[in-house]
Protein backbone atom coordinates (compact mmCIF):
# COMPACT_ATOMS: atom_id res chain seq x y z
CA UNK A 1 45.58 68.87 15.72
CA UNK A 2 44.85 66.64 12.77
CA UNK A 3 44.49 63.56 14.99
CA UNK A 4 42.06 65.98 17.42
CA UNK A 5 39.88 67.35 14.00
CA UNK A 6 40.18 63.82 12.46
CA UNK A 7 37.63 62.44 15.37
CA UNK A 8 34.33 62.60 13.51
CA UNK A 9 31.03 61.55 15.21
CA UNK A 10 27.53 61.61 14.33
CA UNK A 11 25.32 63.78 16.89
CA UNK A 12 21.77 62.61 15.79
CA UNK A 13 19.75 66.41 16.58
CA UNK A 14 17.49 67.64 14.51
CA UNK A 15 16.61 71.45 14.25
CA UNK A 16 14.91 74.31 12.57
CA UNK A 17 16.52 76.06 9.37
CA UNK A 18 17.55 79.25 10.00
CA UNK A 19 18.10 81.71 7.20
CA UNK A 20 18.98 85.40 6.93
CA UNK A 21 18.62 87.35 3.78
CA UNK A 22 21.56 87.35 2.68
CA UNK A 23 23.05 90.66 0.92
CA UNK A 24 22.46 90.92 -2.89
CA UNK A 25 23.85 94.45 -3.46
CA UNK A 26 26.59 96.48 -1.94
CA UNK A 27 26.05 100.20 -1.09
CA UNK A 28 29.82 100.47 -0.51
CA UNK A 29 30.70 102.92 -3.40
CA UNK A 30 34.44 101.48 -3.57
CA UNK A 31 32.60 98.23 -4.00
CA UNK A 32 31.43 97.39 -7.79
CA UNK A 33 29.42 93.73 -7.22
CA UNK A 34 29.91 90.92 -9.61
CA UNK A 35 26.90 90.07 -11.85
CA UNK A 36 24.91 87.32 -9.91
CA UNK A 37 24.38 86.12 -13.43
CA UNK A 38 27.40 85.47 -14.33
CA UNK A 39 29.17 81.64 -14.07
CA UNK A 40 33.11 82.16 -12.88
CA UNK A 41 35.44 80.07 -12.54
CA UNK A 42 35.24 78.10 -8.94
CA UNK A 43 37.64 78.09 -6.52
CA UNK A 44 37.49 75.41 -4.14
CA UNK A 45 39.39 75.88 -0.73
CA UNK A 46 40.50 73.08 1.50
CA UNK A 47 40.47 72.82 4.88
CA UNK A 48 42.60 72.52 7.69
CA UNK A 49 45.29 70.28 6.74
CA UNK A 50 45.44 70.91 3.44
CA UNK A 51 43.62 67.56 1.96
CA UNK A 52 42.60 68.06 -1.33
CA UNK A 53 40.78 64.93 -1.86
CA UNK A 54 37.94 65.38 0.04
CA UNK A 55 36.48 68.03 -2.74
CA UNK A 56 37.11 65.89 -5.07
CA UNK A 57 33.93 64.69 -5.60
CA UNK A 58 32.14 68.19 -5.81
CA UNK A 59 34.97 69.52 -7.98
CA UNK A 60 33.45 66.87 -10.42
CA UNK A 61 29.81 67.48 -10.13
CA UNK A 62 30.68 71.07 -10.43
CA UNK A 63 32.38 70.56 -13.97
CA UNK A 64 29.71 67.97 -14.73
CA UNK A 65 27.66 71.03 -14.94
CA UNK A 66 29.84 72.77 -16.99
CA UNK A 67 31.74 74.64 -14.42
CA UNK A 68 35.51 75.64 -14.29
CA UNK A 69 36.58 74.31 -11.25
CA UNK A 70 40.19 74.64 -9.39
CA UNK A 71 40.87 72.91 -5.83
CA UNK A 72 43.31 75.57 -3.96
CA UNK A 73 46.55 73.82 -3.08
CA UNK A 74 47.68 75.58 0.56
CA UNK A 75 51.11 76.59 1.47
CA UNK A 76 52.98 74.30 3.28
CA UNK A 77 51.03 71.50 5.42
CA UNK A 78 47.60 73.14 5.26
CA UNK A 79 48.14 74.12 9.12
CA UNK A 80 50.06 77.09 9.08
CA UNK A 81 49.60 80.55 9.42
CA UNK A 82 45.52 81.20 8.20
CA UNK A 83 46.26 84.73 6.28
CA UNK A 84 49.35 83.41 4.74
CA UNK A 85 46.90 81.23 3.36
CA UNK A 86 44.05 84.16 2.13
CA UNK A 87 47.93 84.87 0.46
CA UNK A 88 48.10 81.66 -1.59
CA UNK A 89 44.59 82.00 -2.33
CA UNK A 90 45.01 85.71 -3.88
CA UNK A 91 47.23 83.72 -5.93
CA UNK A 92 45.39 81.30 -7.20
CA UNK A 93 42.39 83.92 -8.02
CA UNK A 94 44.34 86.20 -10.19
CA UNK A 95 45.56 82.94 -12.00
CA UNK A 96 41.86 81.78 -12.63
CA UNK A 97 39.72 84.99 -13.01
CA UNK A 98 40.61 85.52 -16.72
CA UNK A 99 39.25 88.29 -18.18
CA UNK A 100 35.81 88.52 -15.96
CA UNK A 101 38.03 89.57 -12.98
CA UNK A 102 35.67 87.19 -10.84
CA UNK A 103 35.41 84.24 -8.98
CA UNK A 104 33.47 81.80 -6.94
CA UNK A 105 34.50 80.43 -3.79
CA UNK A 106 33.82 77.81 -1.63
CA UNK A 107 35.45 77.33 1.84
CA UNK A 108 35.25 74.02 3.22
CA UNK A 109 35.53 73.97 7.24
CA UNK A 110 38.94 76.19 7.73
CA UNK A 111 38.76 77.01 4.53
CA UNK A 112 36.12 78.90 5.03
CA UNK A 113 37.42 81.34 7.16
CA UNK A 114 40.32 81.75 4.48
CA UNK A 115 38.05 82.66 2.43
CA UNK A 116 36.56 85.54 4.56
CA UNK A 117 40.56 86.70 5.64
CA UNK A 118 41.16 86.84 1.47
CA UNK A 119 37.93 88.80 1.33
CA UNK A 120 38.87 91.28 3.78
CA UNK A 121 42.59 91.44 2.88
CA UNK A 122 42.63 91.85 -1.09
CA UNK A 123 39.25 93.57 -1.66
CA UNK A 124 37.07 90.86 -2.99
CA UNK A 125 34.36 92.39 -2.90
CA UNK A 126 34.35 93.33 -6.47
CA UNK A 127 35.67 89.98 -7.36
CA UNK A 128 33.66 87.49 -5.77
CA UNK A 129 30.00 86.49 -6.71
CA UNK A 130 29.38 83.76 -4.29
CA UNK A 131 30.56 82.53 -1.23
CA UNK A 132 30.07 79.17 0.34
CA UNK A 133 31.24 77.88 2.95
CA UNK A 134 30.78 74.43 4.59
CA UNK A 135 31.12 73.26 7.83
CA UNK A 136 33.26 76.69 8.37
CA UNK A 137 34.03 77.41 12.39
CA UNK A 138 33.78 80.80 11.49
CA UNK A 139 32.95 81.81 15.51
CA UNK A 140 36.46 79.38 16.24
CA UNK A 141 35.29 75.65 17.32
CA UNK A 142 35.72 73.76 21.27
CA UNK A 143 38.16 70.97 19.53
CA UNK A 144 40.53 73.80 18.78
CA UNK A 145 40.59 75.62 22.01
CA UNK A 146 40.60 71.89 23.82
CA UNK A 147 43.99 71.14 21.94
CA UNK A 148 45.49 74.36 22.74
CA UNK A 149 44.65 73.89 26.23
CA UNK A 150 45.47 70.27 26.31
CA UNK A 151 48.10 70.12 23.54
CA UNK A 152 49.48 73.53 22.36
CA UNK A 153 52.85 71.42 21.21
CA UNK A 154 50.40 69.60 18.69
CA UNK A 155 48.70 72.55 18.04
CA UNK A 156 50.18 74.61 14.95
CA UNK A 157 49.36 78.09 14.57
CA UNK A 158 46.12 77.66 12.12
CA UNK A 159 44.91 75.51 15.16
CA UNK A 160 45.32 78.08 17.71
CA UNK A 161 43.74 80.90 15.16
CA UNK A 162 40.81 78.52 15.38
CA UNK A 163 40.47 78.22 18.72
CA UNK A 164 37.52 80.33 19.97
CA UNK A 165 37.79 83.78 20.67
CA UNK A 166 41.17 83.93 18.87
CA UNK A 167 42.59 87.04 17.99
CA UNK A 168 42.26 86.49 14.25
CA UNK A 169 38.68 85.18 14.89
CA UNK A 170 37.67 88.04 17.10
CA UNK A 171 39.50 90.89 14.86
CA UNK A 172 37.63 88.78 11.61
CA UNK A 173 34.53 89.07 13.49
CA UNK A 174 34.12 92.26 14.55
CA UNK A 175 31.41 94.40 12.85
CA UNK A 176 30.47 92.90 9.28
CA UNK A 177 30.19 89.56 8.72
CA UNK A 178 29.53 89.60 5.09
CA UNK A 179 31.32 92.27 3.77
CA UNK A 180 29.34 93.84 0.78
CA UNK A 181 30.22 92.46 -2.40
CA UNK A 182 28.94 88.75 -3.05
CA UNK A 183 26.14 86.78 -2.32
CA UNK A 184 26.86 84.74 0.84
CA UNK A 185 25.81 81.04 1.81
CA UNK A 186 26.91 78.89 5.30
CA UNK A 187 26.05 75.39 4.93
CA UNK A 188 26.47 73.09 7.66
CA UNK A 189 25.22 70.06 9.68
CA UNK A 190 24.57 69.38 12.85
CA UNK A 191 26.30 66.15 12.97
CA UNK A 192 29.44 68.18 12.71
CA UNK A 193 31.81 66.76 15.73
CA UNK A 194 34.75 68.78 14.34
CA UNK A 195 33.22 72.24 13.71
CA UNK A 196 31.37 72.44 17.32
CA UNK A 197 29.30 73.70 18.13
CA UNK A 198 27.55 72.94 14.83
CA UNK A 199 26.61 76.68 14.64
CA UNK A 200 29.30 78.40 14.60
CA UNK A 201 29.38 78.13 11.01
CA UNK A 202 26.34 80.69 11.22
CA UNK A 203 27.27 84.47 9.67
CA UNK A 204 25.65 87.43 10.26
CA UNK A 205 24.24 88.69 6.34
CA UNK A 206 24.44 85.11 5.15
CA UNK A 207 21.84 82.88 3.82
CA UNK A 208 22.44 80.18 6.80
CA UNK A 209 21.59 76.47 5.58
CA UNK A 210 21.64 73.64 8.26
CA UNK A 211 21.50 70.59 6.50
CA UNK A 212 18.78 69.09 8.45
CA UNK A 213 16.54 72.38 8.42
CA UNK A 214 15.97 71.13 4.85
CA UNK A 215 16.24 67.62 5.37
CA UNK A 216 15.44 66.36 8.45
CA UNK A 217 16.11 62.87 8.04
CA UNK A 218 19.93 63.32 6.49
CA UNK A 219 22.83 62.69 8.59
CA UNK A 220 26.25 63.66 7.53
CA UNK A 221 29.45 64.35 9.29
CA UNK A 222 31.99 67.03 9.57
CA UNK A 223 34.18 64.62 6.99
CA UNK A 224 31.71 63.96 4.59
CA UNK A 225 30.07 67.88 3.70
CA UNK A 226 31.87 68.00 0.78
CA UNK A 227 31.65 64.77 -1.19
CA UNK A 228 27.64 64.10 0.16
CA UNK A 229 25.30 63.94 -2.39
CA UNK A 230 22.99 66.27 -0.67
CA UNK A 231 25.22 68.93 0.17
CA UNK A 232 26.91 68.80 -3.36
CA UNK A 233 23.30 69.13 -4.60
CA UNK A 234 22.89 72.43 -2.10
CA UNK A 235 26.16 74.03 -3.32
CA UNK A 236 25.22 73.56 -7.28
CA UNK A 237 22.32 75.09 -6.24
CA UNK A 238 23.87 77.97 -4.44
CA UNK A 239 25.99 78.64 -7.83
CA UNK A 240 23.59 79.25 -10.21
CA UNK A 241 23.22 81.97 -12.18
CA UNK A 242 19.90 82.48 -10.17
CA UNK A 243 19.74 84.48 -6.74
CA UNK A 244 20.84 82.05 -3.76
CA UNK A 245 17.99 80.67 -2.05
CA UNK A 246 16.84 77.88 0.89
CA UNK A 247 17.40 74.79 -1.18
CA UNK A 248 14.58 72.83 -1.89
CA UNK A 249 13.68 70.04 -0.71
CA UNK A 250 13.80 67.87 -3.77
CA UNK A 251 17.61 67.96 -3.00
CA UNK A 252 17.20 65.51 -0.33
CA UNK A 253 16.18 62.31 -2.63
CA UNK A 254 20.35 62.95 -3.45
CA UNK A 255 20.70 61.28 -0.13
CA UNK A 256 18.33 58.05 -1.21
C-alpha cells in the first residue's frame, strides 16, 4: 500500500468552494464544548504510514505563532489497525491537554479519519476545539479499494479500512458526521491523486475548504498539503482564537 499511496499526480481541475456551516455549539447535554477562544495545545496526526516528517514544516509555523505543537507518533508501522490508532492518540491527548483538558487536532490524509474514530471512541467532544483535517479520505479512497482488489497481500489492515465502503468507514459514517463538540474544518485539493476522488475528504457539518475554491490558480498534491505554504497559511487560520471561516484570499500570495 505505501508504494500504491506513494503515486502522487497533479490533476489540473479547477472548481467551486463549497462550504457548510460548520457546527459552533453542541446541544448534546453530555457534551460541554471547548471555548473557541481558547489556544490548546496541537496535536498533529500523521497519516497512513506513519511519516512524521511531512508535518514538519507546519508543526513549525504553528509554534512560530506561539503554538504548542506535538506530531502523534503511531503504533507500530503507521498501517495497522485504524482504532488502535484513535488508541495511541487518546494517549498522546491526556499527555498534552494539561490542565485545560483540551486539544486541537489536525488529521492529515488517514489521519484524519483517526481523528474522527478518537472522537467517537473517547468522547472528545468536550475536549476538542478544532478539527482539521487535510486531504482526509474520510468517504474511503479508489487507490485503497484498487489494492485490495489487486493486492490484498500488500494491503495491511489500515489499507483495507480505507478502502471504500469499508466497514469501519461505513459504521464511522453513518448518521453524524461532525459529532457536536468542536468546530470542524476539511481542507483538501483537487490535485489529490492519493485521496480520490478529491472529495471524499468532504464532511457533512464541516466547514469544507477545497484549495482551489479559494485559490484557483494553486496546485498542490496529495504529498505536499501539509508542508505548502498555502495550506499551512489555511490551517493557522483555522486555529485561531476567532470562529473558523472560508480563508481569505490573501492566503494565496503564500503560494508566490
Amino acid at each position: 500500500m505505501l508504494g500504491v499511496l506513494g503515486l502522487l499526480g497533479v490533476a489540473v481541475v479547477v472548481t467551486a468552494l463549497v462550504v457548510v456551516v460548520p457546527r459552533l455549539t453542541s446541544s448534546d447535554p453530555e457534551v460541554d464544548p471547548v471555548a473557541q477562544d481558547a489556544q490548546p495545545p496541537v496535536l498533529l496526526v500523521p497519516g497512513y504510514g506513519g511519516g512524521t516528517d511531512s508535518l514538519q514544516p507546519l508543526a513549525d509555523a504553528l509554534r512560530r505563532a506561539g503554538r504548542d505543537v506535538t506530531i502523534v507518533e503511531l503504533a507500530g508501522d503507521g498501517t495497522g489497525d485504524l482504532n488502535v490508532q484513535a488508541g495511541v492518540l487518546q494517549d498522546a491527548v491526556r499527555r498534552v491537554a494539561g490542565a485545560s483538558g483540551s486539544v486541537d487536532l489536525v488529521g492529515y490524509s488517514a489521519g484524519g479519519v483517526t481523528v474522527r474514530l478518537w472522537m467517537r471512541e473517547y468522547d472528545g467532544g468536550s475536549v476538542a476545539r478544532r478539527i482539521v483535517t487535510l486531504g482526509s479520505p474520510h468517504h474511503g479512497t479508489d487507490l485503497a479499494s484498487l489494492a485490495t482488489d489487486l493486492a490484498p497481500d500488500e494491503c495491511p489492515e489500515a489499507c483495507r479500512q480505507l478502502a471504500n465502503d469499508s466497514d469501519l468507514l461505513r459504521s464511522l459514517d453513518d448518521g453524524d458526521e461532525t459529532p457536536p463538540g468542536p468546530s470542524w474544518v476539511s481542507i483538501w485539493t483537487d490535485d489529490d491523486q492519493v485521496s480520490t476522488p478529491p472529495d471524499t475528504a468532504q464532511l457533512d457539518g464541516a466547514l469544507d475548504v477545497e484549495v482551489q475554491g479559494v485559490c484557483p490558480r494553486h496546485h498542490v498534491t496529495h504529498g505536499e498539503l501539509p508542508a505548502d505554504p498555502v495550506v499551512v497559511a489555511m490551517v493557522l487560520d483555522q486555529l485561531r482564537r476567532t470562529p473558523v471561516r472560508t480563508p481569505p484570499a490573501s492566503v494565496c500570495a503564500q503560494g508566490t
